[in-house]
N, C-alpha and C. Protein backbone atom coordinates (compact mmCIF):
# COMPACT_ATOMS: atom_id res chain seq x y z
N UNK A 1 5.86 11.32 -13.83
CA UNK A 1 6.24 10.97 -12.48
C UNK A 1 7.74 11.13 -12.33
N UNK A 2 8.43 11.93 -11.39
CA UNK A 2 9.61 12.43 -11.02
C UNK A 2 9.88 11.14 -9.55
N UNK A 3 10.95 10.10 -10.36
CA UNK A 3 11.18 9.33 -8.92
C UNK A 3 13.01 10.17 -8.44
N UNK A 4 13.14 9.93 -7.21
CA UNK A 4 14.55 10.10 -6.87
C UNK A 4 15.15 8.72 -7.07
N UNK A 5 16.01 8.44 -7.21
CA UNK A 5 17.13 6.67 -6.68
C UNK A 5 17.94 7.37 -5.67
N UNK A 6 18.20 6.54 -4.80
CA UNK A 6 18.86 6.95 -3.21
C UNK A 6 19.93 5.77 -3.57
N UNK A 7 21.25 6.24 -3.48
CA UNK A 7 22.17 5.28 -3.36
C UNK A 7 23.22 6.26 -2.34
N UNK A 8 23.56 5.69 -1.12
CA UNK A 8 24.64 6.32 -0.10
C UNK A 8 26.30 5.67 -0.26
N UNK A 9 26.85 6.26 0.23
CA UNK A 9 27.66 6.12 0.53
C UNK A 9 28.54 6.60 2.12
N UNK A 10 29.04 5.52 2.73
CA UNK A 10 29.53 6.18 3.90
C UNK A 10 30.62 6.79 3.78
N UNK A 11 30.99 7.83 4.60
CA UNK A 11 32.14 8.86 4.57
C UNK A 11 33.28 8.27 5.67
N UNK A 12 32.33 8.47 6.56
CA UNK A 12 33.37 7.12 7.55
C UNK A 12 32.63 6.49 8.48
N UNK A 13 32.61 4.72 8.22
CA UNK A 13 31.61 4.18 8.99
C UNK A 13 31.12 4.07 10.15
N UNK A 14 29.63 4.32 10.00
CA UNK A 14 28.79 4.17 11.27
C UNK A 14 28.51 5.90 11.93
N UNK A 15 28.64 6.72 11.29
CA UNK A 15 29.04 8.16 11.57
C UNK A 15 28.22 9.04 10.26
N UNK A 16 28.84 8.98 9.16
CA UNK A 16 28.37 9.80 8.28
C UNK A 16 27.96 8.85 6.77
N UNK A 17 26.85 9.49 6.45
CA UNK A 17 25.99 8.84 5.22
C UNK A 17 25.83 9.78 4.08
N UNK A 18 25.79 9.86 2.71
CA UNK A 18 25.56 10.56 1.71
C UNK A 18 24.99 10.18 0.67
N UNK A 19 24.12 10.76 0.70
CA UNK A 19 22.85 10.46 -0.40
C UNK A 19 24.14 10.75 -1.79
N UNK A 20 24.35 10.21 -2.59
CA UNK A 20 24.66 10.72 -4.00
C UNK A 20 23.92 10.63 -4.95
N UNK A 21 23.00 11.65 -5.44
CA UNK A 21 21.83 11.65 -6.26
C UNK A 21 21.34 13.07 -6.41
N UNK A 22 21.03 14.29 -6.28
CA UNK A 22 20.41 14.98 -6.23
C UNK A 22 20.96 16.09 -5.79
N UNK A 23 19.70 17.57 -5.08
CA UNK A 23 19.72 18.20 -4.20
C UNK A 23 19.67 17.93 -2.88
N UNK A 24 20.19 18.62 -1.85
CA UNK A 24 20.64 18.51 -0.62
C UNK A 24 18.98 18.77 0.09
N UNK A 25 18.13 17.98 1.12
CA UNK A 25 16.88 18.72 1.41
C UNK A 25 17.09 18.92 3.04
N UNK A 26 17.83 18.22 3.43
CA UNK A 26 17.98 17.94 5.16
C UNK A 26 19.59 17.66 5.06
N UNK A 27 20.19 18.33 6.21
CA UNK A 27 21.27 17.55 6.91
C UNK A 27 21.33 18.01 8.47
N UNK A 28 22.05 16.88 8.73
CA UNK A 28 22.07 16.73 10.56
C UNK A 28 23.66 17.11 10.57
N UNK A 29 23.83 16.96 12.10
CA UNK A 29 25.36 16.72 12.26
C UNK A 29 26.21 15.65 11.35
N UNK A 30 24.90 13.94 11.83
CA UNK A 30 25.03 12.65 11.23
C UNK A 30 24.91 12.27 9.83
N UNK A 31 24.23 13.20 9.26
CA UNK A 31 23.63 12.95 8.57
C UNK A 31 23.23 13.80 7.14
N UNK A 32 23.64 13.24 5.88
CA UNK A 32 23.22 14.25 4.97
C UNK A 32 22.15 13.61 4.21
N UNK A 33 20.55 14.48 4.08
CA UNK A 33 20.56 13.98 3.05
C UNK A 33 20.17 14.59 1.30
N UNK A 34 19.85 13.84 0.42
CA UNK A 34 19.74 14.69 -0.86
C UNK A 34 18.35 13.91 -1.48
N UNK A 35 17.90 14.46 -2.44
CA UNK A 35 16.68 13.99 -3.55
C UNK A 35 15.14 14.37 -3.04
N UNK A 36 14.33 14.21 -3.74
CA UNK A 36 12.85 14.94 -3.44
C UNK A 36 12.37 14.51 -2.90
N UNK A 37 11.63 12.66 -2.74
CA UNK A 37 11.05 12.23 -2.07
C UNK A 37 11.49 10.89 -1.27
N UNK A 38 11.28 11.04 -0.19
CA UNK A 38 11.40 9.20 -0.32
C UNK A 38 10.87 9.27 1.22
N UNK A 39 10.05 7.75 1.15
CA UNK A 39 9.33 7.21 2.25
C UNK A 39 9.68 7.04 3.98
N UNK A 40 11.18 6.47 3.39
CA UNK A 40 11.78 6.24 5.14
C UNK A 40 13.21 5.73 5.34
N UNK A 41 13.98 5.87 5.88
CA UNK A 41 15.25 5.14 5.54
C UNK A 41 15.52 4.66 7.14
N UNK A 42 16.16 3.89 7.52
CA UNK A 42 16.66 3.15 8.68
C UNK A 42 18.18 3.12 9.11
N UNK A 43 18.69 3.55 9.71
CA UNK A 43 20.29 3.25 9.89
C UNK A 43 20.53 2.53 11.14
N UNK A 44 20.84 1.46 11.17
CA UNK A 44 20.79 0.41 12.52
C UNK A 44 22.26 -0.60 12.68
N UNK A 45 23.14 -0.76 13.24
CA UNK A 45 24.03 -1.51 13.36
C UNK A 45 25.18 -0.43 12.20
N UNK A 46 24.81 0.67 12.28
CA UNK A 46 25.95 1.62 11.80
C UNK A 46 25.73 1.24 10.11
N UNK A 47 24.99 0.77 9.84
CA UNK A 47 24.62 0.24 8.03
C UNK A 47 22.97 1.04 7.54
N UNK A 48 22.75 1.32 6.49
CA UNK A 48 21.48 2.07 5.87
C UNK A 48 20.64 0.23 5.68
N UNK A 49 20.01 0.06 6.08
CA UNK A 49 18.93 -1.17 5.85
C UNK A 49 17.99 -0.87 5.09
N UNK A 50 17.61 0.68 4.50
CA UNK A 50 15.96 0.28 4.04
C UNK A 50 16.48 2.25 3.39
N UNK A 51 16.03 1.84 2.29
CA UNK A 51 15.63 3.27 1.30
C UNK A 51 14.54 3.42 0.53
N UNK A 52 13.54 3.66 -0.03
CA UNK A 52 12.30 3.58 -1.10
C UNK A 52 11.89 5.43 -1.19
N UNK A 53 11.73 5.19 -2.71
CA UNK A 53 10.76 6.28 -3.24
C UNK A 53 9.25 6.41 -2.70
N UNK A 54 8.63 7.51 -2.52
CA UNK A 54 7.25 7.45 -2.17
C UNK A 54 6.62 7.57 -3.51
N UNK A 55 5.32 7.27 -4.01
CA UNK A 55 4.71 7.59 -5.35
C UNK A 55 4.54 9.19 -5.04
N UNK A 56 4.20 9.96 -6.15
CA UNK A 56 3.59 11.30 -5.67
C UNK A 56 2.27 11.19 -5.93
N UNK A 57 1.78 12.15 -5.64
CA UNK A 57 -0.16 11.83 -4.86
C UNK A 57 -0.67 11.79 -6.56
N UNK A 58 -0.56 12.14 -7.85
CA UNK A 58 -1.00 12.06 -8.96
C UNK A 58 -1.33 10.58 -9.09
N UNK A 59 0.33 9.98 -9.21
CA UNK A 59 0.83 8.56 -9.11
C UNK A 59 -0.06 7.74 -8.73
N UNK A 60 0.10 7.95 -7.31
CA UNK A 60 -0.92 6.97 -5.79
C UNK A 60 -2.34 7.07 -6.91
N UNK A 61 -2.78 8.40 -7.19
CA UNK A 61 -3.86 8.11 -7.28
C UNK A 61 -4.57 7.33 -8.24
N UNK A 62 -3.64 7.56 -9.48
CA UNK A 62 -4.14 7.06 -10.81
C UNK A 62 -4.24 5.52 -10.52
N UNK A 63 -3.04 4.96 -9.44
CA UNK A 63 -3.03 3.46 -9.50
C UNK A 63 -4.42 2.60 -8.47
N UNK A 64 -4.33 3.93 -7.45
CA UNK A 64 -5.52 3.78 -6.40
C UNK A 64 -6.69 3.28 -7.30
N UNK A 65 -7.45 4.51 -8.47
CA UNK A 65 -8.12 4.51 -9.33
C UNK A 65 -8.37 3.31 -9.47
N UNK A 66 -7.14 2.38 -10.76
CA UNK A 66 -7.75 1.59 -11.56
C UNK A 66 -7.73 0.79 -11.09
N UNK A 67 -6.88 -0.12 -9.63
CA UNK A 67 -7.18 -0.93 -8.94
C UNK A 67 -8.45 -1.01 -8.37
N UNK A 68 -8.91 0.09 -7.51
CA UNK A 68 -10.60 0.57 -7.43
C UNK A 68 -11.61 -0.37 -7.84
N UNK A 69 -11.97 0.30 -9.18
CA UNK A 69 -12.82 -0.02 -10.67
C UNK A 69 -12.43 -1.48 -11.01
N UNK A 70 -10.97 -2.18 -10.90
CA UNK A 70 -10.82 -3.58 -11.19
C UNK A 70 -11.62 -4.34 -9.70
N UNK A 71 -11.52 -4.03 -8.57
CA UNK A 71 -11.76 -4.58 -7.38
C UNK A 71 -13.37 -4.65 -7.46
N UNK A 72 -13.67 -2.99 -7.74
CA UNK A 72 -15.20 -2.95 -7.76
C UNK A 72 -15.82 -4.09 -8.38
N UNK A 73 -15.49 -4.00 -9.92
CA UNK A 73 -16.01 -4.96 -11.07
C UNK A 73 -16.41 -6.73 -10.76
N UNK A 74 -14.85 -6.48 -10.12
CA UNK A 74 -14.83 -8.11 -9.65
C UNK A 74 -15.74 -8.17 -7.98
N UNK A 75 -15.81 -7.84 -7.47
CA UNK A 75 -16.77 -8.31 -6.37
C UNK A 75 -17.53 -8.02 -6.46
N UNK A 76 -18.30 -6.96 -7.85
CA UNK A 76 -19.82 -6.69 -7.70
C UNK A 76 -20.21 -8.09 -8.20
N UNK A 77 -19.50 -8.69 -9.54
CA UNK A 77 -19.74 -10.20 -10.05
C UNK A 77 -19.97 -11.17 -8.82
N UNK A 78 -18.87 -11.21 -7.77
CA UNK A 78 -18.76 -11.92 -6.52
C UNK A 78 -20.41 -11.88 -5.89
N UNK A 79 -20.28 -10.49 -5.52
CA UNK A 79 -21.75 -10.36 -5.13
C UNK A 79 -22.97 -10.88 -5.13
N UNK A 80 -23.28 -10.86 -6.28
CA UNK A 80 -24.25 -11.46 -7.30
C UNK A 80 -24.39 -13.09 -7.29
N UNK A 81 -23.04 -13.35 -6.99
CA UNK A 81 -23.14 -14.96 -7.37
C UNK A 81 -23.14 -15.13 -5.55
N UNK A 82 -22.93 -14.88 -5.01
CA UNK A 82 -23.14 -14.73 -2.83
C UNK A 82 -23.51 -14.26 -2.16
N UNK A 83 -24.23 -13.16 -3.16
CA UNK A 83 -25.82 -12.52 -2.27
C UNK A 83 -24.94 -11.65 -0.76
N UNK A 84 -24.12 -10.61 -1.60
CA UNK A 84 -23.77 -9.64 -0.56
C UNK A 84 -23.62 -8.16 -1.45
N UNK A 85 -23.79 -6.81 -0.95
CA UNK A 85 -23.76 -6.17 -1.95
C UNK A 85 -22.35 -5.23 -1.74
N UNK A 86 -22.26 -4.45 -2.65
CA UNK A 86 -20.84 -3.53 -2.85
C UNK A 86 -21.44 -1.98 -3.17
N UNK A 87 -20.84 -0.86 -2.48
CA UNK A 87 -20.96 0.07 -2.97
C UNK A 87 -19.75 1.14 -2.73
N UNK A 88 -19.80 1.76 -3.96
CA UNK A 88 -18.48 2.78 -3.65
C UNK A 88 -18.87 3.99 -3.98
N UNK A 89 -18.71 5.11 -3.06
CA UNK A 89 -18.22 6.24 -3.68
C UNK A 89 -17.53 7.31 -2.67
N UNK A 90 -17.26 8.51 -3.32
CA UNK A 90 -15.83 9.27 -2.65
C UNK A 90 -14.95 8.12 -2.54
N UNK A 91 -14.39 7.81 -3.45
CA UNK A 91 -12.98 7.18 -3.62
C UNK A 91 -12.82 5.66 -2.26
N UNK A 92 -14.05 5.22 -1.33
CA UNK A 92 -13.85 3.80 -1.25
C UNK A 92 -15.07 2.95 -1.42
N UNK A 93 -14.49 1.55 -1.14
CA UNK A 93 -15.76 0.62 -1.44
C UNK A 93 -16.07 0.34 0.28
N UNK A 94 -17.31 -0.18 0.13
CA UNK A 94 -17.86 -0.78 1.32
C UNK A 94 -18.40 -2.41 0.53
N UNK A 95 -18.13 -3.56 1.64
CA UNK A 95 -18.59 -4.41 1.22
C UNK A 95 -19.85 -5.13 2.25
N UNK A 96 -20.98 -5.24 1.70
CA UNK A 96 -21.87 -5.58 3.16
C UNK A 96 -22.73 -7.19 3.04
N UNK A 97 -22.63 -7.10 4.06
CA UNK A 97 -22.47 -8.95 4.44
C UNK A 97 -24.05 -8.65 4.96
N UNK A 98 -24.75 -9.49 4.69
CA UNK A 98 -25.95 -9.61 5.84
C UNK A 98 -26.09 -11.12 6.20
N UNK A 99 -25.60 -11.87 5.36
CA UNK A 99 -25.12 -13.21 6.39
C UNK A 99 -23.71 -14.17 5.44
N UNK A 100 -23.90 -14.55 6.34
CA UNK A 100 -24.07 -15.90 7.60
C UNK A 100 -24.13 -14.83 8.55
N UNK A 101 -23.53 -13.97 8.98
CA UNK A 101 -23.84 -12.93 9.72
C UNK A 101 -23.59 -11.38 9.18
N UNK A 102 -24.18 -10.31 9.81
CA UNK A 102 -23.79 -8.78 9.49
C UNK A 102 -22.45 -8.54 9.56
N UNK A 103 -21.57 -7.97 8.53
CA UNK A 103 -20.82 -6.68 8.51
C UNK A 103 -20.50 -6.24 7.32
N UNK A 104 -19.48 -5.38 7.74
CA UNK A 104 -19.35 -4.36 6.42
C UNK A 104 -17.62 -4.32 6.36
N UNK A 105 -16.51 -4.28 4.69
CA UNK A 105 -15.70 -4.28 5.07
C UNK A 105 -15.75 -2.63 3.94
N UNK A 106 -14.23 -2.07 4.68
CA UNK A 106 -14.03 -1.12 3.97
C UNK A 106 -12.99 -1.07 3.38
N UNK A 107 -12.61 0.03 1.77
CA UNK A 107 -11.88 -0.21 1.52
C UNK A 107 -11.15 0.87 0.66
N UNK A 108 -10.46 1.55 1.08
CA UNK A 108 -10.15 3.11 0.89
C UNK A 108 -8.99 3.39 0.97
N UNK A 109 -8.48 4.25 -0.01
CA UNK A 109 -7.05 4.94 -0.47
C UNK A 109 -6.72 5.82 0.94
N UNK A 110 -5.52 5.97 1.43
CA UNK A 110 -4.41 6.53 2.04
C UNK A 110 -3.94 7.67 1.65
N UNK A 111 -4.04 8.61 0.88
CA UNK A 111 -3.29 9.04 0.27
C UNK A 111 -2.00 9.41 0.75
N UNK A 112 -1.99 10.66 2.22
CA UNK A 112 -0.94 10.72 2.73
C UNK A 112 0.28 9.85 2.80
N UNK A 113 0.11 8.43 3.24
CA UNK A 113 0.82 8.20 3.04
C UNK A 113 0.89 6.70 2.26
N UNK A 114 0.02 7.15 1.07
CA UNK A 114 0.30 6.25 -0.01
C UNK A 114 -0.16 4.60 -0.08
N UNK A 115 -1.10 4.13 0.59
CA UNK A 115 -1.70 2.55 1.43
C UNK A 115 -3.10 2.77 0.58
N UNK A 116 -3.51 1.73 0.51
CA UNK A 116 -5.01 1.22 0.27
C UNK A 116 -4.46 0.64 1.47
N UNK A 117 -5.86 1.04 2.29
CA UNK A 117 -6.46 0.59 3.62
C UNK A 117 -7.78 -0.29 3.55
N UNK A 118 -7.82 -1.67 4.28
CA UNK A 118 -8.67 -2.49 3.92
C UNK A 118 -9.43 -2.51 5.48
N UNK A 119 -10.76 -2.18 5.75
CA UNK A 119 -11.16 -2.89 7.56
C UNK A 119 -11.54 -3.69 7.21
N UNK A 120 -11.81 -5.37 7.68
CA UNK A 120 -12.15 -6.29 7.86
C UNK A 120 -12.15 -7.46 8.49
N UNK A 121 -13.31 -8.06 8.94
CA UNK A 121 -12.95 -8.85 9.98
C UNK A 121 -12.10 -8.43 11.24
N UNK A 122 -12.75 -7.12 11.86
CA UNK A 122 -11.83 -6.62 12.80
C UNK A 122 -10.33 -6.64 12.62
N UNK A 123 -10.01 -6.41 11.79
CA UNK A 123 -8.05 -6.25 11.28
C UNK A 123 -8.36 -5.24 10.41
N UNK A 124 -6.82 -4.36 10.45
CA UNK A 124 -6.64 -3.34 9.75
C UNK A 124 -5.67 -4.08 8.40
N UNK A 125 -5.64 -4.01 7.10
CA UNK A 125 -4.60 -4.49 6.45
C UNK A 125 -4.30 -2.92 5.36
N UNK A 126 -3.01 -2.85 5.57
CA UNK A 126 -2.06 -2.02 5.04
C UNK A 126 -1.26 -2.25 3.48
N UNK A 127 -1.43 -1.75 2.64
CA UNK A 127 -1.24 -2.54 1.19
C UNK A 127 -0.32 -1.21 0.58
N UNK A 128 0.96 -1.74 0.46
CA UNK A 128 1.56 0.01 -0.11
C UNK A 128 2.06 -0.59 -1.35
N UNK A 129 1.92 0.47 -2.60
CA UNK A 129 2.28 -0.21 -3.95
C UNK A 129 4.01 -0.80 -3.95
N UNK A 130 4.07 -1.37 -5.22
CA UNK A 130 5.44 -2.21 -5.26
C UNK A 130 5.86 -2.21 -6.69
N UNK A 131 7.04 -1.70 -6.87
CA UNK A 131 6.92 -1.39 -8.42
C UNK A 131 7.21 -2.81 -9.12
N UNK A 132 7.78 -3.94 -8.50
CA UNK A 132 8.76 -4.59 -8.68
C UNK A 132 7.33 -5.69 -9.59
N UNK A 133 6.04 -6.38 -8.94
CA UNK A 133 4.69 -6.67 -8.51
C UNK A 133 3.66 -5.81 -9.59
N UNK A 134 3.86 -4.30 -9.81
CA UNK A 134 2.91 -4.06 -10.28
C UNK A 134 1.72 -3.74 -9.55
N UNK A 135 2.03 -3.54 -8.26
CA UNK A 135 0.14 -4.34 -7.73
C UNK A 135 0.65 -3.07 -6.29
N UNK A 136 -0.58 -2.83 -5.28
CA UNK A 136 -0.62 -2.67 -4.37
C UNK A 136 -0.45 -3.97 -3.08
N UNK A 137 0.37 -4.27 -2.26
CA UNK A 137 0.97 -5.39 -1.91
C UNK A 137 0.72 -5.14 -0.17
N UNK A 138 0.57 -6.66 0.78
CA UNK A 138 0.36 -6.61 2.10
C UNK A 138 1.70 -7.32 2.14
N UNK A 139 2.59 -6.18 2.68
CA UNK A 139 4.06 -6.46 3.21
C UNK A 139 4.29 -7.60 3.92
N UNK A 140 3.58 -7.89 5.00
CA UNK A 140 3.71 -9.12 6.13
C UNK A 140 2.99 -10.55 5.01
N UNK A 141 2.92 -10.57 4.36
CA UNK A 141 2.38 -11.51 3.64
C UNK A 141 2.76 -11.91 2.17
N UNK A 142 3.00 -10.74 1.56
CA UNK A 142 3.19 -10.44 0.31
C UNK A 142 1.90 -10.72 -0.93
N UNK A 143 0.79 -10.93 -0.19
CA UNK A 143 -0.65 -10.84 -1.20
C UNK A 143 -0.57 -9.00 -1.93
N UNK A 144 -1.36 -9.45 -2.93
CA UNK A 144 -1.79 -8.15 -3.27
C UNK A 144 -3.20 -7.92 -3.25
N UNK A 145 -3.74 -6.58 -3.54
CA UNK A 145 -4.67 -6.55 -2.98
C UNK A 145 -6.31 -7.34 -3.23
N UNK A 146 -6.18 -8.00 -4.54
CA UNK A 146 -7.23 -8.96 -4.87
C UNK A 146 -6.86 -10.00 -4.01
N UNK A 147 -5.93 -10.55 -3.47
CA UNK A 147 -5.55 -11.98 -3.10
C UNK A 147 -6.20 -11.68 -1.54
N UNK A 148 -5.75 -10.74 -1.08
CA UNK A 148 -6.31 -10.11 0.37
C UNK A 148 -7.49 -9.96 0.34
N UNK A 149 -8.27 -9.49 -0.38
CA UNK A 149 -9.99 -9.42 -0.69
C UNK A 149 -10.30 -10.81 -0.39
N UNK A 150 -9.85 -11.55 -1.60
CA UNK A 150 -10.12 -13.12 -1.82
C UNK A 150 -10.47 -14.03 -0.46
N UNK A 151 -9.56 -13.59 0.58
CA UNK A 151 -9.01 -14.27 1.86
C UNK A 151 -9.76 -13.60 2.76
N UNK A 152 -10.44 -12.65 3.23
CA UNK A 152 -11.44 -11.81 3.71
C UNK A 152 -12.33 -12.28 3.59
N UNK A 153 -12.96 -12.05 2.67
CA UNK A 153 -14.43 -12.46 2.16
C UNK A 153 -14.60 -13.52 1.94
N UNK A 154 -13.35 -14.68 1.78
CA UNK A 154 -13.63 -16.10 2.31
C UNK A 154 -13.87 -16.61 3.24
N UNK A 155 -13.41 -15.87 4.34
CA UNK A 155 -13.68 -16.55 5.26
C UNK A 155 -14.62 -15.57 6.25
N UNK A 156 -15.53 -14.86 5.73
CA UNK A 156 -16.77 -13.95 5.83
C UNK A 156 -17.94 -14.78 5.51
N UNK A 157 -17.61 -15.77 3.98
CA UNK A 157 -18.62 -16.18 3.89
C UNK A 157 -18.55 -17.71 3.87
N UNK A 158 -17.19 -18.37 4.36
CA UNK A 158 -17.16 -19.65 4.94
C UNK A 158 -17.03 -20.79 4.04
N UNK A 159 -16.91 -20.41 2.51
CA UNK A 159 -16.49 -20.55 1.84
C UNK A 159 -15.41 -20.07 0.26
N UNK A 160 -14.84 -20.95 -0.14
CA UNK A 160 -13.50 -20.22 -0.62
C UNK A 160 -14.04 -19.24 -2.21
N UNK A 161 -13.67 -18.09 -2.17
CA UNK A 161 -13.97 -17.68 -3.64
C UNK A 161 -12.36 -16.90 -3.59
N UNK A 162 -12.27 -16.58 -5.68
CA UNK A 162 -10.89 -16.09 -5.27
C UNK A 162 -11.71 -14.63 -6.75
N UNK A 163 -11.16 -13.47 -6.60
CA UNK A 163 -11.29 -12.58 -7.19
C UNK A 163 -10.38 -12.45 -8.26
């Protein structure tokens, strides 16, 4: 895995920014920048607020993978002991409820842009990995993605289980 590190420097503030790290891939009038990948950067109040590496799709996937197979494992057990079933394949799970009432949650890799995507309970939840964690992580919350399962399907089935 090939990461970039993005560290800038301003040339003169609030005007011009410089990646110092790498090759050159983009520049603006405003703006230079350098290194292979990275997710998104922000410049607001004339200051850089926000830089990150993206995984590359090998990366995403291998972690997509074994999180997967750990998630699967553990809620097929869940299952079994709450009488709901799990099935996965092409790379997501479905989880299906037939009571207290019907539904189904889903739960499937992003690749583009790098998210395990969770539907449930009518909400979308967004989980982008975190190197810092280890884990695939829900930003507005900071669960990862078993803790987010856990909290779903608790309150799906109205009582608390944790994965």
């Amino acid at each position: 895995m090939r990461r970039a590190t993005l560290s800038f420097r301003a040339e003169r503030p609030g005007f011009f920014l410089r990646p110092v790290c790498g090759r050159r891939v983009a520049q603006s009038r405003n703006l230079s920048l350098m290194c292979d990948s990275f997710s998104a950067f922000v410049a607001l109040d004339k200051s850089l607020v926000y830089a990150q590496t993206m995984l590359d799709e090998k990366d995403f996937q291998k972690k997509a993978d074994t999180a997967f197979e750990d998630l699967k494992r553990r809620l097929l057990t869940l299952g079994d002991e709450h009488g709901f079933d799990v099935e996965g394949e092409s790379g997501k799970l479905e989880v299906i409820f037939e009571e207290p009432e019907e539904a189904k949650f889903v739960v499937s890799p992003n690749t583009p842009v790098r998210e395990i995507w969770i539907s449930a309970l009518s909400t979308s939840f967004k989980l982008g990995w975190s190197d810092s964690k280890n884990a695939f992580i829900l930003e507005k919350t900071g669960e990862n993605l078993l803790d987010v399962m856990s909290r779903v399907v608790s309150q799906q089935l109205g009582t608390k289980v944790k994965l």
